[in-house]
N, C-alpha and C. Protein backbone atom coordinates (compact mmCIF):
# COMPACT_ATOMS: atom_id res chain seq x y z
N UNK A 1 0.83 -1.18 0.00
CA UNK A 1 0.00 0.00 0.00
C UNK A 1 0.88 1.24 0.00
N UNK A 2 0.27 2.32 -0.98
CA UNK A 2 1.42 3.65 -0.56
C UNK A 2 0.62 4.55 0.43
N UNK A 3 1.14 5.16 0.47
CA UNK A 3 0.79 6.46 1.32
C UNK A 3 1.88 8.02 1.87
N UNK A 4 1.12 8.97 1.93
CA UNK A 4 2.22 9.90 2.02
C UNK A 4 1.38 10.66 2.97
N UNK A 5 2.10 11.50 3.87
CA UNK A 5 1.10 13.02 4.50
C UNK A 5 1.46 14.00 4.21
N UNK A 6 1.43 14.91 4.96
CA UNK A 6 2.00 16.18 5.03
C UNK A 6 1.30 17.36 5.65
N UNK A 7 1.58 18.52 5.37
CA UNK A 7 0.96 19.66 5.38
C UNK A 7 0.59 20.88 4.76
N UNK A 8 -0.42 21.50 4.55
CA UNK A 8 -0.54 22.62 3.25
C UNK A 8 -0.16 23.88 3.91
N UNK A 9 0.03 24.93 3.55
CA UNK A 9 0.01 26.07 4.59
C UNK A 9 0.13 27.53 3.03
N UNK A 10 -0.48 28.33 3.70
CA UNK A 10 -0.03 29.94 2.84
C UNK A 10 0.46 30.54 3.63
N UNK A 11 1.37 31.29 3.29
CA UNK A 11 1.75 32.41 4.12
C UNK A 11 2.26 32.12 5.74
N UNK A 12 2.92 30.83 5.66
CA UNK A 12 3.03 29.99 6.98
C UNK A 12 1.44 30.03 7.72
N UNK A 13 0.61 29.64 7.21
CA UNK A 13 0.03 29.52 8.49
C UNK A 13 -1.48 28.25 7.86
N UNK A 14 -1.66 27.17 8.44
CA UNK A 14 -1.92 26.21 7.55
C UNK A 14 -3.17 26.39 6.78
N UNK A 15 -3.60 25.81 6.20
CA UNK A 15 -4.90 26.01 4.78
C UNK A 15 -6.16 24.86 5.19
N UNK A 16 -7.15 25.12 5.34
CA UNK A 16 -7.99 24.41 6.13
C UNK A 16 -8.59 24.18 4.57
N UNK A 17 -9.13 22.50 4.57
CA UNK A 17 -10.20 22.50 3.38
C UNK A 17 -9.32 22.37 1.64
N UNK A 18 -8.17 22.09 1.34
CA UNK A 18 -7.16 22.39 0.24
C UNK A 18 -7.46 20.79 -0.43
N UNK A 19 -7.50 21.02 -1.92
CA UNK A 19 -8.11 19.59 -2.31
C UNK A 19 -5.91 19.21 -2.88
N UNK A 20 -6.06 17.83 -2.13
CA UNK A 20 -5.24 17.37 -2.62
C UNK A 20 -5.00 16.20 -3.12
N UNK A 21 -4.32 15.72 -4.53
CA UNK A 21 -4.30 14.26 -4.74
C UNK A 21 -2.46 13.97 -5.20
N UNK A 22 -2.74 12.70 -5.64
CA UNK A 22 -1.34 12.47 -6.75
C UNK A 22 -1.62 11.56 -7.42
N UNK A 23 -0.67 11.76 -8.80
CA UNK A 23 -0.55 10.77 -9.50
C UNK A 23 0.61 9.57 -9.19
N UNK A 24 -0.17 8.15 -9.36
CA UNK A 24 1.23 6.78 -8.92
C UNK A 24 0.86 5.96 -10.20
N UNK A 25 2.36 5.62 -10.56
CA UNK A 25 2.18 4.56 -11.54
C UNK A 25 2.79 3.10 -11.20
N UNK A 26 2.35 2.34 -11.60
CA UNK A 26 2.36 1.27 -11.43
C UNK A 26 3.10 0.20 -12.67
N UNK A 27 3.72 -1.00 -12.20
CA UNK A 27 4.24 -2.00 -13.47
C UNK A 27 2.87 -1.87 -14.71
N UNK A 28 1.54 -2.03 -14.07
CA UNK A 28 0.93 -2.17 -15.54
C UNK A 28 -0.16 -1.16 -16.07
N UNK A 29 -0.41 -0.38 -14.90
CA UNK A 29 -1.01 0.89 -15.15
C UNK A 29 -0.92 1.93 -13.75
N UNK A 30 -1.19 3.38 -14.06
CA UNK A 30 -0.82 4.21 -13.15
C UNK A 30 -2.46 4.52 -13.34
N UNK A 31 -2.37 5.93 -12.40
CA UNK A 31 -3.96 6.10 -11.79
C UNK A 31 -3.69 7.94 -11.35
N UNK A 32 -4.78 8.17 -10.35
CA UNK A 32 -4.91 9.06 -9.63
C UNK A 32 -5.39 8.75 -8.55
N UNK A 33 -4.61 9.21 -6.98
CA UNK A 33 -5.53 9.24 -6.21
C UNK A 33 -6.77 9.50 -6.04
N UNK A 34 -7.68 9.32 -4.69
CA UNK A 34 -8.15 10.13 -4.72
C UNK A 34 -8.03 11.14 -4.05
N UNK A 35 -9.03 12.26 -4.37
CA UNK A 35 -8.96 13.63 -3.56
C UNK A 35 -8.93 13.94 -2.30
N UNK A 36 -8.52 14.30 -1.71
CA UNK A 36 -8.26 13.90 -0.05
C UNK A 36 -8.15 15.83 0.74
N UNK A 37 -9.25 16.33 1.30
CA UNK A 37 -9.39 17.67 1.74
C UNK A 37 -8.22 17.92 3.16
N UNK A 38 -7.52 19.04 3.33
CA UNK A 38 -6.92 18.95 4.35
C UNK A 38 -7.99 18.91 5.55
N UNK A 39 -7.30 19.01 6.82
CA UNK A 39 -8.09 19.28 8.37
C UNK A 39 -7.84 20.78 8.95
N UNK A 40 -8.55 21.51 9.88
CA UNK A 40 -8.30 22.61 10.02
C UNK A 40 -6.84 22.82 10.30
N UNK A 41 -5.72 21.86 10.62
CA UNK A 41 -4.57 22.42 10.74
C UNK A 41 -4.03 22.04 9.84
N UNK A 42 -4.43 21.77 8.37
CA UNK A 42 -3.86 21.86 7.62
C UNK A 42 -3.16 20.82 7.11
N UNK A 43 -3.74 19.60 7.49
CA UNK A 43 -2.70 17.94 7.33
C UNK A 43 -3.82 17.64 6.43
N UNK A 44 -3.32 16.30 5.76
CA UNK A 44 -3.49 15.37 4.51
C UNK A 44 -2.77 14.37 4.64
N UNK A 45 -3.68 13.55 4.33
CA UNK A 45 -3.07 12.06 4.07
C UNK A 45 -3.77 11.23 2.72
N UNK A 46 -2.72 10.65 1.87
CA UNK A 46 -3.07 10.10 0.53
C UNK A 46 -2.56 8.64 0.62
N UNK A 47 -3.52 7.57 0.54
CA UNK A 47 -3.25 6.33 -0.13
C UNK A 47 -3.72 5.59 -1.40
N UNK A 48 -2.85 4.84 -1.43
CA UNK A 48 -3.26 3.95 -2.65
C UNK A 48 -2.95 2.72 -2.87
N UNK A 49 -3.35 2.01 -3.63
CA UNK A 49 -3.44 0.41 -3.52
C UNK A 49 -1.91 0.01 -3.67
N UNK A 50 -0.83 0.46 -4.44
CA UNK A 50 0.54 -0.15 -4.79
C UNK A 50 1.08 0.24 -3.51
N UNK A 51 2.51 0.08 -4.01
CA UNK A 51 3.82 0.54 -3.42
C UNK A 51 4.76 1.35 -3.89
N UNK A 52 4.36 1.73 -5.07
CA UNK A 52 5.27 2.56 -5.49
C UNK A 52 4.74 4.02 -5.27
N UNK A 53 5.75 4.87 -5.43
CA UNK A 53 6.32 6.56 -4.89
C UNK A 53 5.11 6.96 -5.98
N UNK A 54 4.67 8.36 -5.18
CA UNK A 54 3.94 9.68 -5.81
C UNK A 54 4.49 10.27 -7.18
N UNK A 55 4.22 10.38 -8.33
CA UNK A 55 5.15 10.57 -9.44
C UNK A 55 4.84 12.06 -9.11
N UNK A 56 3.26 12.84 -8.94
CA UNK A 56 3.25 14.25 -9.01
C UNK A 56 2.23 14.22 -7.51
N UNK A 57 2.36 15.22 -7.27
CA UNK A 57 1.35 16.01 -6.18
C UNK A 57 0.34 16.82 -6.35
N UNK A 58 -0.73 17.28 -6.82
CA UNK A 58 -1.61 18.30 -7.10
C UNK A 58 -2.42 18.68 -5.79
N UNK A 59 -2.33 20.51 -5.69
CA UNK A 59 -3.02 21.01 -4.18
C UNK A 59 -3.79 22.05 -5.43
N UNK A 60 -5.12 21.88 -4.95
CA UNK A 60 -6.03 22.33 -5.64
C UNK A 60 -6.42 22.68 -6.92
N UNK A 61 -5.75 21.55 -7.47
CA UNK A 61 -6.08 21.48 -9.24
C UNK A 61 -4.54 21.56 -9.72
N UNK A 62 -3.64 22.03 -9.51
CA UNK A 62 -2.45 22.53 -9.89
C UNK A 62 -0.74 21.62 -9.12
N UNK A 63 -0.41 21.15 -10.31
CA UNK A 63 1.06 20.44 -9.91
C UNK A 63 2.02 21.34 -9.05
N UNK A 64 1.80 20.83 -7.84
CA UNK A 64 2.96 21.17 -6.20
C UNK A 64 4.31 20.50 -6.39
N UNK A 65 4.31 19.27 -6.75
CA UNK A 65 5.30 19.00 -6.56
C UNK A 65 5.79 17.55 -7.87
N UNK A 66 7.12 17.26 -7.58
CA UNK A 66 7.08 16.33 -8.69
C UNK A 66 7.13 14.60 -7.63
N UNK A 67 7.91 13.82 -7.79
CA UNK A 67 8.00 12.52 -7.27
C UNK A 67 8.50 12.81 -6.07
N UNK A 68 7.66 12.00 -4.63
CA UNK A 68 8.06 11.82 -3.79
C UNK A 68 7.49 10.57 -2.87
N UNK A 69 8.38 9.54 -2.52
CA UNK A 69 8.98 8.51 -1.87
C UNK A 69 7.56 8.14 -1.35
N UNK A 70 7.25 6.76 -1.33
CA UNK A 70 5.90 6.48 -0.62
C UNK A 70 6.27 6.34 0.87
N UNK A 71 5.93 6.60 1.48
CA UNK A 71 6.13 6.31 3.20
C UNK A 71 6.49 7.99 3.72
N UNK A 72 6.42 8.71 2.80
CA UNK A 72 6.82 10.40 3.36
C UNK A 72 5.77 10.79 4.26
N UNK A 73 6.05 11.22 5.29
CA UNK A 73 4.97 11.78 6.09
C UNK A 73 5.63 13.47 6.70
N UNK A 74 6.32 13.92 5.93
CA UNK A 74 6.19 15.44 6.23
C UNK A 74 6.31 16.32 4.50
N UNK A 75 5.46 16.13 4.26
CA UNK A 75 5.49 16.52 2.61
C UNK A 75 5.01 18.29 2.86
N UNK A 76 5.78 18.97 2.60
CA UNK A 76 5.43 20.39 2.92
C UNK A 76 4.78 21.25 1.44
N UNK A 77 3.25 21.64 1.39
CA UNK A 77 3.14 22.03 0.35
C UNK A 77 2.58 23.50 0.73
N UNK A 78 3.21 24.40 -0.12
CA UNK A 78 3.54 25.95 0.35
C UNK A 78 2.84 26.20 -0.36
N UNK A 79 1.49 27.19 -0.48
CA UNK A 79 1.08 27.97 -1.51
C UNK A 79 1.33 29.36 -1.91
């Protein structure tokens, strides 16, 4: 199973409600998470059925970040 967390924040101070997913690919097909809303302080958590790493990150429609490691649990996404 993958999974990653993190936190959203603007302006340092965290983003309540921020739609976030990623894209993971897989040996025979890749996918999209699903959409996963932060909590008022601003955390997220994304899983998915494989094991392999996050290829992209998207925080509210728009690519945050590029590949990062499945098992990350401080994924910092700055708006």
């Amino acid at each position: 199973m993958g999974v990653i967390s993190g936190i959203v924040t603007k302006g340092g101070s965290p983003v309540s409600g921020a739609r976030v997913c990623a894209s993971v690919g897989g040996l025979f097909s890749g996918g999209v998470t699903d959409e996963v809303r932060t909590d008022f302080q601003g955390r997220f958590t994304l899983q998915w059925s494989s094991a392999t790493d996050a290829e992209k990150i998207f925080c509210e429609g728009r690519q945050v970040m590029g590949t990062v490691k499945n098992g990350t649990n401080n994924v910092h996404i700055a708006l």
